[in-house]
Structures are given as structure tokens and as C-alpha cells.
PDB file of N, CA and C in Angstrom:
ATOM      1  N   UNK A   1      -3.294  16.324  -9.287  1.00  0.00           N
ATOM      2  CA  UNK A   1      -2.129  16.199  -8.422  1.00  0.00           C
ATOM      3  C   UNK A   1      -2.566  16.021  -6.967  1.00  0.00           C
ATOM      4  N   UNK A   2      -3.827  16.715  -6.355  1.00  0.00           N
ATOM      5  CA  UNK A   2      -4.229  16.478  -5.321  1.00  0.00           C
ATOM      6  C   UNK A   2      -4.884  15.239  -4.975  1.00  0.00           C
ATOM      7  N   UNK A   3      -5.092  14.845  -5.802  1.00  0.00           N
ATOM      8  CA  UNK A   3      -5.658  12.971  -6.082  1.00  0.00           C
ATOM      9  C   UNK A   3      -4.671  12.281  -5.531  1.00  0.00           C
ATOM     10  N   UNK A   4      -3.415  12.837  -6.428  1.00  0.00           N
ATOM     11  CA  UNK A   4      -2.475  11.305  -6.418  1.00  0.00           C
ATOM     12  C   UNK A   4      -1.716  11.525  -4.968  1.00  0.00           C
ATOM     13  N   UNK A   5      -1.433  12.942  -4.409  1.00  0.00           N
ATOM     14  CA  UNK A   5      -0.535  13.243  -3.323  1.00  0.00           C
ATOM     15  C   UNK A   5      -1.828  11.976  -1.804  1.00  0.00           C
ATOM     16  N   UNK A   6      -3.024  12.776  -2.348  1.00  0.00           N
ATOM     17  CA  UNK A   6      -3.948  12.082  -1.331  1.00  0.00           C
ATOM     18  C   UNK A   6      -3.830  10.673  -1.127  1.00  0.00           C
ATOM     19  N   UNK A   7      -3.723  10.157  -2.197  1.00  0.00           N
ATOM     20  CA  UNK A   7      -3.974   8.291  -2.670  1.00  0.00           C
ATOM     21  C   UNK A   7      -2.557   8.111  -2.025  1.00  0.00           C
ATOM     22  N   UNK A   8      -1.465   8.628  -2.347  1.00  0.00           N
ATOM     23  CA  UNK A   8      -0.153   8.114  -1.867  1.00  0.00           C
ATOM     24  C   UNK A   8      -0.497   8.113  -0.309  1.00  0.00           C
ATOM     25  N   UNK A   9      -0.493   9.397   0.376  1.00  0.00           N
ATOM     26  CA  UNK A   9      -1.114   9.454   1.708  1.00  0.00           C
ATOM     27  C   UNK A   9      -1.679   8.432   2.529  1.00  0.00           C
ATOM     28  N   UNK A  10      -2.544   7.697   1.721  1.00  0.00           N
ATOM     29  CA  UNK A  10      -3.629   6.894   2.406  1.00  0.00           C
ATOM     30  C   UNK A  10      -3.283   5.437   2.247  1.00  0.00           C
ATOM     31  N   UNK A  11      -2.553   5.364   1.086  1.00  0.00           N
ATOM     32  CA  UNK A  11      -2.144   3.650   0.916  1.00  0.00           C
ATOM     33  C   UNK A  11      -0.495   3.535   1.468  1.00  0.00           C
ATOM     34  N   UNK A  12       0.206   4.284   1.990  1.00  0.00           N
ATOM     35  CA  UNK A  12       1.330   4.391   2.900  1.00  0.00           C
ATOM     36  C   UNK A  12       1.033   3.839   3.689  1.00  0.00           C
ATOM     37  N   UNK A  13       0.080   4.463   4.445  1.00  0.00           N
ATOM     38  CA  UNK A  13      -0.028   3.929   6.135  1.00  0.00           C
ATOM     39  C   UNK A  13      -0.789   2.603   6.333  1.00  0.00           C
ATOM     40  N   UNK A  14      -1.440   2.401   5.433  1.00  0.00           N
ATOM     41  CA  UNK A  14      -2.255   1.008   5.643  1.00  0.00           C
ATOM     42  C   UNK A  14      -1.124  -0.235   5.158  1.00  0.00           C
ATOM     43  N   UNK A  15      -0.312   0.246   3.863  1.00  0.00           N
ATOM     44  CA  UNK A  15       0.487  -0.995   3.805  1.00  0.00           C
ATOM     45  C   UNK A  15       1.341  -0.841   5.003  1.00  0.00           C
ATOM     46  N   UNK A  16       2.037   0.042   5.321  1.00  0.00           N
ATOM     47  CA  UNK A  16       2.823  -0.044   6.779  1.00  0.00           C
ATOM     48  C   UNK A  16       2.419  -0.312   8.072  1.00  0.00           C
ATOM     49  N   UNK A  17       0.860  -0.202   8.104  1.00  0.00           N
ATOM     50  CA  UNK A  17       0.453  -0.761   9.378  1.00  0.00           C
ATOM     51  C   UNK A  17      -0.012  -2.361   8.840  1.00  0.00           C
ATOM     52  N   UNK A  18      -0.193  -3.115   7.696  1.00  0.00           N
ATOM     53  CA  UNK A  18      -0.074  -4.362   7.371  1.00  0.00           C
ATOM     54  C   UNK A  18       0.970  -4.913   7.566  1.00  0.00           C
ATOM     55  N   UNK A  19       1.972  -4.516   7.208  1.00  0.00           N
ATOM     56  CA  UNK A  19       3.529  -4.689   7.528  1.00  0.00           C
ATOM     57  C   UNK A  19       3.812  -4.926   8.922  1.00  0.00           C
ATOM     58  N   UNK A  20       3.777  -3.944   9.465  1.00  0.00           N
ATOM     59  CA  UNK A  20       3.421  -4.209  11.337  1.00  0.00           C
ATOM     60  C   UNK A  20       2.913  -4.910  11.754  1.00  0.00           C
ATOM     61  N   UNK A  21       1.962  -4.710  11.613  1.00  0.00           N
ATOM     62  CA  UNK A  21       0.614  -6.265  11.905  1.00  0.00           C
ATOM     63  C   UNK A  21       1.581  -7.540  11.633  1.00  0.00           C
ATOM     64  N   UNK A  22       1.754  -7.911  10.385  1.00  0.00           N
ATOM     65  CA  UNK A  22       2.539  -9.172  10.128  1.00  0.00           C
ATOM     66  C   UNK A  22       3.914  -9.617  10.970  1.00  0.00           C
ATOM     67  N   UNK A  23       3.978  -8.513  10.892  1.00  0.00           N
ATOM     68  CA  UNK A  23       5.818  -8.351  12.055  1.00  0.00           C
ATOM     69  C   UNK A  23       5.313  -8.654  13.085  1.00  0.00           C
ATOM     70  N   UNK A  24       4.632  -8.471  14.113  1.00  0.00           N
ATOM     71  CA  UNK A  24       4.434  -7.985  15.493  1.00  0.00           C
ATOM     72  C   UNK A  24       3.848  -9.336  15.652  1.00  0.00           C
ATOM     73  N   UNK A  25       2.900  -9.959  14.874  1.00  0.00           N
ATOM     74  CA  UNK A  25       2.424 -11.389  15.093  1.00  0.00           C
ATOM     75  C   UNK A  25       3.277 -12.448  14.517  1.00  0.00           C
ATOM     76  N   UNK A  26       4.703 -12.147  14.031  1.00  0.00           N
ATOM     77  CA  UNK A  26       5.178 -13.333  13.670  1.00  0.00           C
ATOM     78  C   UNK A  26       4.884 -14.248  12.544  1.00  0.00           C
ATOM     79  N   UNK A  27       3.996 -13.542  11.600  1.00  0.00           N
ATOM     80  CA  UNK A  27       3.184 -14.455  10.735  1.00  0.00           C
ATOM     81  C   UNK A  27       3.732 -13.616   9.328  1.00  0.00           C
ATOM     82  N   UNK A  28       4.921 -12.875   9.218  1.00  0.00           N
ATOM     83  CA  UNK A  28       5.432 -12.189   7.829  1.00  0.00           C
ATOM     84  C   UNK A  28       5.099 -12.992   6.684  1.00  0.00           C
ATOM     85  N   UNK A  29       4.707 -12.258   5.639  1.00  0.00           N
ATOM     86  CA  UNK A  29       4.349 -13.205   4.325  1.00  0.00           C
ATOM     87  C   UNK A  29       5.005 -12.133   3.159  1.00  0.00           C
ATOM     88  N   UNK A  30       6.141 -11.578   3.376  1.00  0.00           N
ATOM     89  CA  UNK A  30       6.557 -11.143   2.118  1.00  0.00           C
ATOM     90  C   UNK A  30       6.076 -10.924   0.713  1.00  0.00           C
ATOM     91  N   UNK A  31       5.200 -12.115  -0.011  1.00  0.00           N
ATOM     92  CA  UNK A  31       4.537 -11.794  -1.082  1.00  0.00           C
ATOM     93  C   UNK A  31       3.387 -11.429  -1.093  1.00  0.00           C
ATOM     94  N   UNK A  32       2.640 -11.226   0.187  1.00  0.00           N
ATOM     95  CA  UNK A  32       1.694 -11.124   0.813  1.00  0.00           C
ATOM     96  C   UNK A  32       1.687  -9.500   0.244  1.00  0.00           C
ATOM     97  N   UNK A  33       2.945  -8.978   0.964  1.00  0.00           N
ATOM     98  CA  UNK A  33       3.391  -7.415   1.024  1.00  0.00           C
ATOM     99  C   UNK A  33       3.186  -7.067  -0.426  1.00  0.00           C
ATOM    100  N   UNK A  34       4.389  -7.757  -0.960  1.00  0.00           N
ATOM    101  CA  UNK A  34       4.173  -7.346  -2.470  1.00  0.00           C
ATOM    102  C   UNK A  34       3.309  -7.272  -3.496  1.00  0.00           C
ATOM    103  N   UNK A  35       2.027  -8.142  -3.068  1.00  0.00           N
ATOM    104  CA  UNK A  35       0.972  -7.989  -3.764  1.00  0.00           C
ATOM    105  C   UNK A  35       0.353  -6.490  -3.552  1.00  0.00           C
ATOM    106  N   UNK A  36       0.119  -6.281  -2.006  1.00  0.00           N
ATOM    107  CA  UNK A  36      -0.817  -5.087  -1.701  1.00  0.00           C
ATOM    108  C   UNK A  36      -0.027  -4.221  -1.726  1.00  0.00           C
ATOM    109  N   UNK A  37       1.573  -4.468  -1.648  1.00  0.00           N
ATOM    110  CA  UNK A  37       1.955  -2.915  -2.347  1.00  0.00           C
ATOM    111  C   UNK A  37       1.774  -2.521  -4.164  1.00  0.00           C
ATOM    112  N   UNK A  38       1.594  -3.798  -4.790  1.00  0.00           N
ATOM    113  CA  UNK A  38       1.564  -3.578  -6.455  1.00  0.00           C
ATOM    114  C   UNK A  38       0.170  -2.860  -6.514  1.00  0.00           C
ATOM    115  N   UNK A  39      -0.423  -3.577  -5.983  1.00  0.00           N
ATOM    116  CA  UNK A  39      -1.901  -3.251  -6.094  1.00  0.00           C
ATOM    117  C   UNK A  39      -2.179  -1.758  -5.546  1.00  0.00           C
ATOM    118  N   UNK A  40      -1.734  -1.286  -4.356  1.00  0.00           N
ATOM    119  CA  UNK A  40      -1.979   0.365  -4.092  1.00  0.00           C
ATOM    120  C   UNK A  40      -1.146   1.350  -5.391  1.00  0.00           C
ATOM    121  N   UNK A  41      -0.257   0.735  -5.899  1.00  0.00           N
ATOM    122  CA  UNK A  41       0.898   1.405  -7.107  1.00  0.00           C
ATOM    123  C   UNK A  41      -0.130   1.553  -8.380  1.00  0.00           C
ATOM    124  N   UNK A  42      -0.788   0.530  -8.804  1.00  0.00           N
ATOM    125  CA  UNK A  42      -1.965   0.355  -9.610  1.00  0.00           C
ATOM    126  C   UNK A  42      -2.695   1.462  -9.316  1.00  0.00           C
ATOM    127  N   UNK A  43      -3.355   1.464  -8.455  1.00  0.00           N
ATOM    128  CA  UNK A  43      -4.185   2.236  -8.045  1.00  0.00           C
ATOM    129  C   UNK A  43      -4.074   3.409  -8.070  1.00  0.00           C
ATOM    130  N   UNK A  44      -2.726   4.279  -7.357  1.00  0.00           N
ATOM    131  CA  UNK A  44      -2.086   5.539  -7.789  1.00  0.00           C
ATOM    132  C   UNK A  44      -2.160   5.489  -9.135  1.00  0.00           C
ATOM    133  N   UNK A  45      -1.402   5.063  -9.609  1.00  0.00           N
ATOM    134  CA  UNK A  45      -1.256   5.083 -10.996  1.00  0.00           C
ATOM    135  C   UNK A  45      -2.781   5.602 -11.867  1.00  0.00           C
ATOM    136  N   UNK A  46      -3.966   4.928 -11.920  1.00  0.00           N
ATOM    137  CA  UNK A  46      -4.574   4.738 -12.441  1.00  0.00           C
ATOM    138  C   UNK A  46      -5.421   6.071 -11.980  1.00  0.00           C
ATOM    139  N   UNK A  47      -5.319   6.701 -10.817  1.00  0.00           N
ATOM    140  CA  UNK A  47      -5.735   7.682  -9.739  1.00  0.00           C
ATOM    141  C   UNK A  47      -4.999   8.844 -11.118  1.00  0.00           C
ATOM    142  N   UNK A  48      -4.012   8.675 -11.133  1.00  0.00           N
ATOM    143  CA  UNK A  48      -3.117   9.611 -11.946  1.00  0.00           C
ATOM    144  C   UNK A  48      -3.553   9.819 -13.187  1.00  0.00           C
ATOM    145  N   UNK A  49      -3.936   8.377 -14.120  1.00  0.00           N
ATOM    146  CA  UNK A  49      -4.059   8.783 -15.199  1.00  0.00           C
ATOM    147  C   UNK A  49      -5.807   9.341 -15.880  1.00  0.00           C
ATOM    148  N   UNK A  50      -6.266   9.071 -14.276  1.00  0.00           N
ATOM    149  CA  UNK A  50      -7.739   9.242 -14.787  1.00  0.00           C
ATOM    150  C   UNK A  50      -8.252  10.740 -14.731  1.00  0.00           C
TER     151      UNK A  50
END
């Protein structure tokens, strides 16, 4: 449980400061987002089941 609370922790702020980044320069790529948010979800996930 301390895995997954941590992993959530850490892939929050990086997709939200990617998010920002993209906003702030005008260059938004929406599927861009959705990839690296599937991919940190994966990752929890897999954080979880291991």
C-alpha cells in the first residue's frame, strides 16, 4: 500500500507539470496527455499487483 500511495504521489505531479508545460507553451497535445497518463495508471497498477 505504501508502494502504490508513493507511485500515485510521484506520477501526479509530473503528469500535471507536463500538462502545464504544454499549456503555458501553447503546444497542447491532448493524446500526448493520454498516453502518459495510461502509461503512469499501468504502472500503479502493476506497482500494486507486484
Amino acid at each position: 500500500m505504501v508502494a502504490l500511495s508513493a507511485a500515485v504521489c510521484g506520477f501526479l505531479p509530473i503528469c500535471f507539470a507536463a500538462y502545464l508545460n504544454g499549456k503555458r507553451s501553447d503546444s497542447s497535445h491532448p493524446s500526448h496527455h493520454l498516453v502518459r497518463g495510461a502509461i503512469a495508471v499501468l504502472l500503479v497498477i502493476g506497482m500494486a499487483v507486484w
